[in-house]
PDB file of N, CA and C in Angstrom:
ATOM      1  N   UNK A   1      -8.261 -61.639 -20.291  1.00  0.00           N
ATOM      2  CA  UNK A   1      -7.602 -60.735 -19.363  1.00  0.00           C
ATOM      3  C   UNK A   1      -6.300 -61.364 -18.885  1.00  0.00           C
ATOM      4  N   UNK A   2      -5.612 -60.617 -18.556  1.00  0.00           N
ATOM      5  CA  UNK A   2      -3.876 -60.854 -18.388  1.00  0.00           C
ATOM      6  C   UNK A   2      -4.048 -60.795 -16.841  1.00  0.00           C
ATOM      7  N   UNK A   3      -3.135 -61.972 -16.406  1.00  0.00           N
ATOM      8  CA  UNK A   3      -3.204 -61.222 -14.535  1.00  0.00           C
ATOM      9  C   UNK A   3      -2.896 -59.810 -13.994  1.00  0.00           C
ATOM     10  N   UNK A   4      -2.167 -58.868 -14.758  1.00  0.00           N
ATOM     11  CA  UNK A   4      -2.116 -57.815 -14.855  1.00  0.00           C
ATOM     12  C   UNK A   4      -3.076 -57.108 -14.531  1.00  0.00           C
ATOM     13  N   UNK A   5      -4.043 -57.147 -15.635  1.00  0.00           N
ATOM     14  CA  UNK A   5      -5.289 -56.803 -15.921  1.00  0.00           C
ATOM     15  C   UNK A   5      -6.357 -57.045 -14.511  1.00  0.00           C
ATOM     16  N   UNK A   6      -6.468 -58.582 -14.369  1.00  0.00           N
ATOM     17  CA  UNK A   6      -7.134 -58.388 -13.173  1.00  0.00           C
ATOM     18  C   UNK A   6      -6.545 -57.776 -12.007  1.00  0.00           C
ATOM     19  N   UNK A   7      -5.158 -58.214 -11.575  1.00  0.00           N
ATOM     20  CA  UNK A   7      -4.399 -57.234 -10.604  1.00  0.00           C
ATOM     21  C   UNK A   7      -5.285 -55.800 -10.361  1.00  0.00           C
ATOM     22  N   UNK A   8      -5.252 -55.267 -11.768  1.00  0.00           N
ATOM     23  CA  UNK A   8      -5.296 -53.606 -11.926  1.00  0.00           C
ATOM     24  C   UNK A   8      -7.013 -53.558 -11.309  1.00  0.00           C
ATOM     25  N   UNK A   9      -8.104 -54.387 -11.896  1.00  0.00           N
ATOM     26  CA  UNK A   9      -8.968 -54.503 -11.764  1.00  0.00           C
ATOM     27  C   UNK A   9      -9.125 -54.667 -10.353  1.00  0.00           C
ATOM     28  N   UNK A  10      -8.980 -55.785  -9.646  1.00  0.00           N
ATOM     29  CA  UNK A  10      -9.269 -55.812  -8.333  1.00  0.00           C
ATOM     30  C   UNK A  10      -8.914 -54.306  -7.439  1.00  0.00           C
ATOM     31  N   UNK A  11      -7.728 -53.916  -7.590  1.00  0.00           N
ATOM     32  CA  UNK A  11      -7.081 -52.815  -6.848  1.00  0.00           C
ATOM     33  C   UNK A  11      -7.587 -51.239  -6.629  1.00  0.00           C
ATOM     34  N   UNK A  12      -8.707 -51.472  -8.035  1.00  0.00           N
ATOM     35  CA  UNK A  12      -8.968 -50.146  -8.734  1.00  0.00           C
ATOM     36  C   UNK A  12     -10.511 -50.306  -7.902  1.00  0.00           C
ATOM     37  N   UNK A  13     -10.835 -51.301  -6.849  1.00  0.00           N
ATOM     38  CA  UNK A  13     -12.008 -50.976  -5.894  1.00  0.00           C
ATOM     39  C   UNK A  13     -11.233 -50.350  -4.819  1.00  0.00           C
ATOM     40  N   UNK A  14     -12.525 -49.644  -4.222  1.00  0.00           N
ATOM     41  CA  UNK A  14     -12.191 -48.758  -2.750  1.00  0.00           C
ATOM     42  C   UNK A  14     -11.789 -49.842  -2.095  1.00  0.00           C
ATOM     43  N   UNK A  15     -10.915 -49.386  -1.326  1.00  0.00           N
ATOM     44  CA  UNK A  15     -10.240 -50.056   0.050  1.00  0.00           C
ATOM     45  C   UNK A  15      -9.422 -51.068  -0.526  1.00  0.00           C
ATOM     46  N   UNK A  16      -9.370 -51.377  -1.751  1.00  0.00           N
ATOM     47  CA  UNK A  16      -8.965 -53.139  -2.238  1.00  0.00           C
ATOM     48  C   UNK A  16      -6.989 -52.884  -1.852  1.00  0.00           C
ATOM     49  N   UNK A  17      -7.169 -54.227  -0.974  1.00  0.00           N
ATOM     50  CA  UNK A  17      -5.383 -54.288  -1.172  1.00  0.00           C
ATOM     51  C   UNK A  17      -4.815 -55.475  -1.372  1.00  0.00           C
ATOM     52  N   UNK A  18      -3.633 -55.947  -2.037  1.00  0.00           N
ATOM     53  CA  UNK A  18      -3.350 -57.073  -2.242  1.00  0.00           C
ATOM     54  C   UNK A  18      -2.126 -57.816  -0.934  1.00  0.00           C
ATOM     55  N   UNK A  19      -2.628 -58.719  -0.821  1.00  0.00           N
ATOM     56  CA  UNK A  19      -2.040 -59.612  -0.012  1.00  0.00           C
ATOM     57  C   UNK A  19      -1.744 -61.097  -0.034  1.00  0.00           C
ATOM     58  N   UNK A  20      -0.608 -61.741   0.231  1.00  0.00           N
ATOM     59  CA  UNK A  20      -0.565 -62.994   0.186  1.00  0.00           C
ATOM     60  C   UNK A  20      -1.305 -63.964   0.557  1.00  0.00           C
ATOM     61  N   UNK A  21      -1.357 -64.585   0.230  1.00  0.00           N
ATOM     62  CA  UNK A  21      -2.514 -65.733   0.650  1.00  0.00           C
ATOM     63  C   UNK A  21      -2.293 -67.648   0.036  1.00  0.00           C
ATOM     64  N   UNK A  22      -1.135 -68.006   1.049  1.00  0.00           N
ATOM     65  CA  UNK A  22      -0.620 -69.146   0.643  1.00  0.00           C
ATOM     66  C   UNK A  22       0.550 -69.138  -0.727  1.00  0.00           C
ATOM     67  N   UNK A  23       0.192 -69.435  -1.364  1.00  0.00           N
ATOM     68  CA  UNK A  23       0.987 -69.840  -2.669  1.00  0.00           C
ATOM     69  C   UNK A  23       0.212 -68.561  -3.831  1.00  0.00           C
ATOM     70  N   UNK A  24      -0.755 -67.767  -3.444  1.00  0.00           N
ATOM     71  CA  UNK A  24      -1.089 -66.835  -4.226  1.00  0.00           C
ATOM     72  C   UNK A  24      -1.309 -65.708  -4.047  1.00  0.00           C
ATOM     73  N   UNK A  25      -1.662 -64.653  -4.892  1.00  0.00           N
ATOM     74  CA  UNK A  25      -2.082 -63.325  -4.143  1.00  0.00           C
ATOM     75  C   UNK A  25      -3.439 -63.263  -3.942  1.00  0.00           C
ATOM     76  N   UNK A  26      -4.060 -62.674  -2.562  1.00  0.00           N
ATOM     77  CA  UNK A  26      -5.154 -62.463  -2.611  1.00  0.00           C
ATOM     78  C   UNK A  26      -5.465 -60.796  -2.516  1.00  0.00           C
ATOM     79  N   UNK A  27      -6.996 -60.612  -2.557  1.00  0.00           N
ATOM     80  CA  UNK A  27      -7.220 -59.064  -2.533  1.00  0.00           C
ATOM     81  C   UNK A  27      -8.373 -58.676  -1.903  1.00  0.00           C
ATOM     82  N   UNK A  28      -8.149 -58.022  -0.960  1.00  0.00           N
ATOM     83  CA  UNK A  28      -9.247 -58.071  -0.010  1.00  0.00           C
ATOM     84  C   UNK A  28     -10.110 -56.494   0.495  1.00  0.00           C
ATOM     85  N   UNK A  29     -10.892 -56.642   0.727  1.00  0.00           N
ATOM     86  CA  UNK A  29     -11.608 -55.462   1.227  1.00  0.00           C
ATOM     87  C   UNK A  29     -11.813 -55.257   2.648  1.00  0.00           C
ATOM     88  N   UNK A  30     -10.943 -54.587   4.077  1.00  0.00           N
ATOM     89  CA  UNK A  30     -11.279 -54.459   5.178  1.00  0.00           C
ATOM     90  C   UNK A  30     -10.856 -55.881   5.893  1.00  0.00           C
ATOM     91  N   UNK A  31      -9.737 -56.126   5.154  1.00  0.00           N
ATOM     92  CA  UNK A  31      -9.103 -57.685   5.148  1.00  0.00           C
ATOM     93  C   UNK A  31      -9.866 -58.860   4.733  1.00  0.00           C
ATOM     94  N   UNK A  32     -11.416 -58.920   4.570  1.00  0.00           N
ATOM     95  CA  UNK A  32     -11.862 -59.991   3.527  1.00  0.00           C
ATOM     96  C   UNK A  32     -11.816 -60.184   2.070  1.00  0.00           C
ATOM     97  N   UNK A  33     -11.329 -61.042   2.090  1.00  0.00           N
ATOM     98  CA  UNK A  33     -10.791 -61.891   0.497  1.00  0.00           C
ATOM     99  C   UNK A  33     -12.001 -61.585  -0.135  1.00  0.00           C
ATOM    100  N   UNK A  34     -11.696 -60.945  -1.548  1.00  0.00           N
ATOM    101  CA  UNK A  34     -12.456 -61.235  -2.274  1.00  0.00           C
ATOM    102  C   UNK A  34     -12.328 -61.769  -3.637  1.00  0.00           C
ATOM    103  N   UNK A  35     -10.988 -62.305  -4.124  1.00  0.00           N
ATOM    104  CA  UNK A  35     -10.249 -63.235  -5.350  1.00  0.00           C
ATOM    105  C   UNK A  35      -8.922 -63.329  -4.755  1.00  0.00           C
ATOM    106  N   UNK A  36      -8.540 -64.397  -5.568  1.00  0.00           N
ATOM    107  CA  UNK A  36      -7.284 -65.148  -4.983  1.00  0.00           C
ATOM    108  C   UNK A  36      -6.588 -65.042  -6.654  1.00  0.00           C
ATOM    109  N   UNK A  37      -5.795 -65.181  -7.112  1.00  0.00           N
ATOM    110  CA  UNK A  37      -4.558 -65.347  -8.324  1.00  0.00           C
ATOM    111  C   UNK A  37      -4.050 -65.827  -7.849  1.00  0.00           C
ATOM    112  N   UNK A  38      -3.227 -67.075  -8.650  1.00  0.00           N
ATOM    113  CA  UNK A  38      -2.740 -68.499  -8.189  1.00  0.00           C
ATOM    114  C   UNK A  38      -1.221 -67.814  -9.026  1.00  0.00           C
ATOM    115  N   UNK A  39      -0.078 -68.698  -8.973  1.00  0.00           N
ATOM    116  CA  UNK A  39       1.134 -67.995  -9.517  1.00  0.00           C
ATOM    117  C   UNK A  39       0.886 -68.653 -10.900  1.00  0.00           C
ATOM    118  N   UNK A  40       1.295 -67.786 -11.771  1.00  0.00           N
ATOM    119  CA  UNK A  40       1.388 -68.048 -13.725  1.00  0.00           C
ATOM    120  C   UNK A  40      -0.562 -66.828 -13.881  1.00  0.00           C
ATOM    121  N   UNK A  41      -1.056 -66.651 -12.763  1.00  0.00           N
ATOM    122  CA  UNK A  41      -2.550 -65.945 -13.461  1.00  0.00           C
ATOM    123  C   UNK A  41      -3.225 -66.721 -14.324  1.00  0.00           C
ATOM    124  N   UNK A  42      -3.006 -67.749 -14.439  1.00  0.00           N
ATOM    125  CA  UNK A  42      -3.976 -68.443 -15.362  1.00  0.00           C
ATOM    126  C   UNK A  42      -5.428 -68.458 -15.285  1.00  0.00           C
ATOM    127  N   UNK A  43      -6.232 -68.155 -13.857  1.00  0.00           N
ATOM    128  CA  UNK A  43      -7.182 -68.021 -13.771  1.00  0.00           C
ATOM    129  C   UNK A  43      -7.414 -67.528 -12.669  1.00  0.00           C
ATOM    130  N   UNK A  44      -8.616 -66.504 -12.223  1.00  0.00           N
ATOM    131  CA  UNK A  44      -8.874 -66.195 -11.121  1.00  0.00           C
ATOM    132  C   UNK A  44     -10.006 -66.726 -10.262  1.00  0.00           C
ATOM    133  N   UNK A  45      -9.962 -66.388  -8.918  1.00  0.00           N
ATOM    134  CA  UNK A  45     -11.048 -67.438  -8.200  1.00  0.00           C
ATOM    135  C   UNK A  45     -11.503 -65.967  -7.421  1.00  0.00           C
ATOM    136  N   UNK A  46     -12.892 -66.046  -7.679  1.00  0.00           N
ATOM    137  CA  UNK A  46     -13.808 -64.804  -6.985  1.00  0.00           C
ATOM    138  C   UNK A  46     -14.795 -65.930  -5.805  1.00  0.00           C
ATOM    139  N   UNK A  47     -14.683 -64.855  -4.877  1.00  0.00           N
ATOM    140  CA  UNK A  47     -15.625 -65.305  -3.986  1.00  0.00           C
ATOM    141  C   UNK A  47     -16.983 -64.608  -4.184  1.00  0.00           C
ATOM    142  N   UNK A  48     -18.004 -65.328  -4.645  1.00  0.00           N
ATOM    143  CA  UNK A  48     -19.578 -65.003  -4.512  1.00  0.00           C
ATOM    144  C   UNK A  48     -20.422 -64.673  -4.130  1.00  0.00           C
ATOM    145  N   UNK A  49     -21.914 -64.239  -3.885  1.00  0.00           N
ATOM    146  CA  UNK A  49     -22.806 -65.004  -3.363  1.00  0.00           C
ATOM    147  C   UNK A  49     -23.793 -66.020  -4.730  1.00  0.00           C
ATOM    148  N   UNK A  50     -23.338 -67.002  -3.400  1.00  0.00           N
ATOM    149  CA  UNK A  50     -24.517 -68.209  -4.243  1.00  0.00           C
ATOM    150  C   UNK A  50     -25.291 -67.309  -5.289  1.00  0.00           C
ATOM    151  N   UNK A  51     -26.330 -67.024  -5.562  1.00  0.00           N
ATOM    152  CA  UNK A  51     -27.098 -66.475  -6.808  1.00  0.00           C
ATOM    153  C   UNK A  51     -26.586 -66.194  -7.870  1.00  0.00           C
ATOM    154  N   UNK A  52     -25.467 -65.385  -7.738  1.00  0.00           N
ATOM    155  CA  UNK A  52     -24.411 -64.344  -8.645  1.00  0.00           C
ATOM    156  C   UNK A  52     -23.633 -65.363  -9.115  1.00  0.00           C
ATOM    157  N   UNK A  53     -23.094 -66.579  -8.329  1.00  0.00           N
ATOM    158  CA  UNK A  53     -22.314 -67.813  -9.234  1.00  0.00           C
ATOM    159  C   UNK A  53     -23.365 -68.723  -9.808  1.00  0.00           C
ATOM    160  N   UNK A  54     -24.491 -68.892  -9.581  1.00  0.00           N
ATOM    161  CA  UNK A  54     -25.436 -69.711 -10.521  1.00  0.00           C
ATOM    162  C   UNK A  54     -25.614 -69.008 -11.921  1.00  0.00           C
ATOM    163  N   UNK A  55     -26.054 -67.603 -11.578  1.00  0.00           N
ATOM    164  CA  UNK A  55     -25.955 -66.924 -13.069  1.00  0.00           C
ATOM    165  C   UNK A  55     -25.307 -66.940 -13.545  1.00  0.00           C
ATOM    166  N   UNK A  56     -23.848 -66.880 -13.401  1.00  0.00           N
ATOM    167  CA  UNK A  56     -22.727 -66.848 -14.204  1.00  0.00           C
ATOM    168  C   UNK A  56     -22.616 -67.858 -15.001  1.00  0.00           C
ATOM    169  N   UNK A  57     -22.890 -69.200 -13.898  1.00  0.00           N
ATOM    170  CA  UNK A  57     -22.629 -70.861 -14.267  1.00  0.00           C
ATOM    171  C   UNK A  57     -23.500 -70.638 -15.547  1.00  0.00           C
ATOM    172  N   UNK A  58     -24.867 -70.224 -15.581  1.00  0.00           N
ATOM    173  CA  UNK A  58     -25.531 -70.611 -16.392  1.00  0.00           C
ATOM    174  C   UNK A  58     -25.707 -69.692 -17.697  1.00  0.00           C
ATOM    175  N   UNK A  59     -25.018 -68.531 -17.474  1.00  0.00           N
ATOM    176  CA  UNK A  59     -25.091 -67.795 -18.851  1.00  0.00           C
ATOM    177  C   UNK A  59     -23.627 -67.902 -19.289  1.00  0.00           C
ATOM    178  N   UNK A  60     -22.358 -68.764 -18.766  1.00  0.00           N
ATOM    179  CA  UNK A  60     -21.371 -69.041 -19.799  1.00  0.00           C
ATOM    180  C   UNK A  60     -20.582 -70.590 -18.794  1.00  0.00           C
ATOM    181  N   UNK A  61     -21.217 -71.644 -18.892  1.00  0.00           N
ATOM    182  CA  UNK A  61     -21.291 -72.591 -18.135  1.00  0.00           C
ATOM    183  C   UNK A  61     -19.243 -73.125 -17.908  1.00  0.00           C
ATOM    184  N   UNK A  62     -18.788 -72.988 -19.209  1.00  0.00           N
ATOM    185  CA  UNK A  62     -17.146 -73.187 -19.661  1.00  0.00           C
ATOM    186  C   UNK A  62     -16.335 -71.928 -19.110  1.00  0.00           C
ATOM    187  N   UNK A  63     -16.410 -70.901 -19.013  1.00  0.00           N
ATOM    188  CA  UNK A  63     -16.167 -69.748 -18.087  1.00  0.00           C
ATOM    189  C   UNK A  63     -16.023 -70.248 -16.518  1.00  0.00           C
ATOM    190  N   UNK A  64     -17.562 -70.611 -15.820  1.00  0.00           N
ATOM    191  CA  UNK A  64     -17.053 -70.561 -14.426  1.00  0.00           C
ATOM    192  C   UNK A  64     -17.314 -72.019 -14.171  1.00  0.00           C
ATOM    193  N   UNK A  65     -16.253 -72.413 -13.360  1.00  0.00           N
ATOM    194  CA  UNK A  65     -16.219 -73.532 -12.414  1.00  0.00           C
ATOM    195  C   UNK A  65     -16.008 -73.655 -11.051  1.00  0.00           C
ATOM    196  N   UNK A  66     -16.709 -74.440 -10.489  1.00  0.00           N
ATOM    197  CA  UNK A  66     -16.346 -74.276  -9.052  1.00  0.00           C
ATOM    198  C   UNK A  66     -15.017 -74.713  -8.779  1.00  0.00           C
ATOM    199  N   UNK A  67     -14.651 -74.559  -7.849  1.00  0.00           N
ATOM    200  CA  UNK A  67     -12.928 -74.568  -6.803  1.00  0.00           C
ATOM    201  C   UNK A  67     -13.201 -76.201  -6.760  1.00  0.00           C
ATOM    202  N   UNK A  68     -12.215 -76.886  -7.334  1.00  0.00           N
ATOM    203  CA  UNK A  68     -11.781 -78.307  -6.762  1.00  0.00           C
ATOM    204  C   UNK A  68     -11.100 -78.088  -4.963  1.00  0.00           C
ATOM    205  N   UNK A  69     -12.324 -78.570  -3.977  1.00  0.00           N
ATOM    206  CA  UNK A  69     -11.357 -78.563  -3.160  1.00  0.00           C
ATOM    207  C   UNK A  69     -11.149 -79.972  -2.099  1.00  0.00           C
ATOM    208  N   UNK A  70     -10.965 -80.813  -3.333  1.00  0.00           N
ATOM    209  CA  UNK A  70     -10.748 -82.116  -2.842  1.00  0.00           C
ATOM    210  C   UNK A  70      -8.732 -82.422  -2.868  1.00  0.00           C
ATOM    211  N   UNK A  71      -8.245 -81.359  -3.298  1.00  0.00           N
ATOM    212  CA  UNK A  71      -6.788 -81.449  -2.869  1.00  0.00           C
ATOM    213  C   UNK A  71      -6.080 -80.657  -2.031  1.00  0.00           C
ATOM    214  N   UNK A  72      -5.331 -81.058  -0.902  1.00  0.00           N
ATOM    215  CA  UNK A  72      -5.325 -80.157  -0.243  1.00  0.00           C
ATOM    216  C   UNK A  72      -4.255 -78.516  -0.536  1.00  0.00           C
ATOM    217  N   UNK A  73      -4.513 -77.477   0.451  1.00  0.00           N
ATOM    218  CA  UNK A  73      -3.907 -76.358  -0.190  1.00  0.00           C
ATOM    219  C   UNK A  73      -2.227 -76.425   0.226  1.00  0.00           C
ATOM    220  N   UNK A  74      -1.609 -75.627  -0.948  1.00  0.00           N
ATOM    221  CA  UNK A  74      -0.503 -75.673  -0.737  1.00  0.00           C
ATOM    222  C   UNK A  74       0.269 -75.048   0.897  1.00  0.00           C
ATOM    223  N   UNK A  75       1.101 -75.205   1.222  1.00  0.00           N
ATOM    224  CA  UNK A  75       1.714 -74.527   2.587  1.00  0.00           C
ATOM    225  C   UNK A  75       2.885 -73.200   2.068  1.00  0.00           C
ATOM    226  N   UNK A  76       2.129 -72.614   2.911  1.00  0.00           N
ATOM    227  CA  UNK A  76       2.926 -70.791   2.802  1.00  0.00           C
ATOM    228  C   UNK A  76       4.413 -71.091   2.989  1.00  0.00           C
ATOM    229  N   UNK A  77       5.036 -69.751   3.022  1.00  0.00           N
ATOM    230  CA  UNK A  77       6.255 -69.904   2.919  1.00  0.00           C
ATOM    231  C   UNK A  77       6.275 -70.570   4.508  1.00  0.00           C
ATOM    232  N   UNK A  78       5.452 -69.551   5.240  1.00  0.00           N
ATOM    233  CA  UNK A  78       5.820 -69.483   6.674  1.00  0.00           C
ATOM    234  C   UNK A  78       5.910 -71.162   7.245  1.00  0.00           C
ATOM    235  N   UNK A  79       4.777 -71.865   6.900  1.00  0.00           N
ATOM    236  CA  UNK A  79       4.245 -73.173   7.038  1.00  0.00           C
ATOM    237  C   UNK A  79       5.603 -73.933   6.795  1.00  0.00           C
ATOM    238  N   UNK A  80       6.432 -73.826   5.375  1.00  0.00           N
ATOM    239  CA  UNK A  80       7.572 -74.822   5.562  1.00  0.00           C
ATOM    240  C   UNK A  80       8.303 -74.626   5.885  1.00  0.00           C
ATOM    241  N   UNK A  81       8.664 -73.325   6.549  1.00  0.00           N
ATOM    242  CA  UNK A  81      10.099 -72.804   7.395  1.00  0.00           C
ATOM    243  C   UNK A  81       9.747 -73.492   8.952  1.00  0.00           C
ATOM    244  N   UNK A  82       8.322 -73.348   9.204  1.00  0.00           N
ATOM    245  CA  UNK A  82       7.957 -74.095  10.454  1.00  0.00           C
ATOM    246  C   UNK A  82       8.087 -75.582  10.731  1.00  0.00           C
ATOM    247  N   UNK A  83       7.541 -76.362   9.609  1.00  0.00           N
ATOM    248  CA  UNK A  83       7.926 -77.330   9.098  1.00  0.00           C
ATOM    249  C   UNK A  83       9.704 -78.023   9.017  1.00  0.00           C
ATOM    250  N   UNK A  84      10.373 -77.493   8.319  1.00  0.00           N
ATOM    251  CA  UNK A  84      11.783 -77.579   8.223  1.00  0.00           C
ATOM    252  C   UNK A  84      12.334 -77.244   9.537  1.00  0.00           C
ATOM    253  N   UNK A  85      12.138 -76.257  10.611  1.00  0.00           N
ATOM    254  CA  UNK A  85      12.511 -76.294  12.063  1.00  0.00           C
ATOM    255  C   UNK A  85      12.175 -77.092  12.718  1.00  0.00           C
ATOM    256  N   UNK A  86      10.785 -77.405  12.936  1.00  0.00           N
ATOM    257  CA  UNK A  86      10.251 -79.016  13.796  1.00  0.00           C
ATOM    258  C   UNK A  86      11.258 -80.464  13.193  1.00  0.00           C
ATOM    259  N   UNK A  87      11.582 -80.173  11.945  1.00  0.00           N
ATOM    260  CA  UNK A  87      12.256 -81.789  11.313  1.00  0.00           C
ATOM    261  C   UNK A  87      13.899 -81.489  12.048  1.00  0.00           C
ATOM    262  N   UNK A  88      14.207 -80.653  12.378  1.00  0.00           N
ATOM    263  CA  UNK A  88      15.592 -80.279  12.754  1.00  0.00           C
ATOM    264  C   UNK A  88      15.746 -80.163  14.088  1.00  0.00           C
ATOM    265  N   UNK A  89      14.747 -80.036  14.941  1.00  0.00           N
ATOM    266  CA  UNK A  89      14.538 -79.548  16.239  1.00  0.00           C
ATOM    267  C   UNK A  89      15.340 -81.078  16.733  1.00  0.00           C
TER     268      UNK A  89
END
């Protein structure tokens, strides 16, 4: 699937709208996230429940991986304009 593709996919649920979310787009239902697209689409990150990501893990183990989140997340636009004013202040 092309990020396109998921784009179209996520959007094409009730209520689904896309919104920023750091350095990516997210898409949410009633404003909760429910996948994130990172910039280039190379892969998408769905939020779960536990059960539904074990099955997955285990009927195509190279498919899903969990979120590395031992680095920290990138800062929004907003974050380094805030950033760049405090260094100037």
């Amino acid at each position: 699937m092309t990020a396109d593709d998921i784009r179209a996919l996520a959007l094409s649920l009730p209520l689904a709208e896309e919104q920023p979310h750091f350095d990516r787009a997210s898409f949410r239902v009633k404003g909760r996230i429910f996948a994130t697209l990172p910039p280039g689409g190379e892969q998408v990150v769905l939020k779960l429940p536990a059960e539904i990501k074990e099955s997955l893990r285990q009927s195509d183990p190279d498919a899903i991986v969990p979120v590395d989140r031992t680095r920290p997340l990138p800062l929004s636009d907003a974050q380094r304009q805030l950033w760049l004013l405090e260094q100037v202040a």
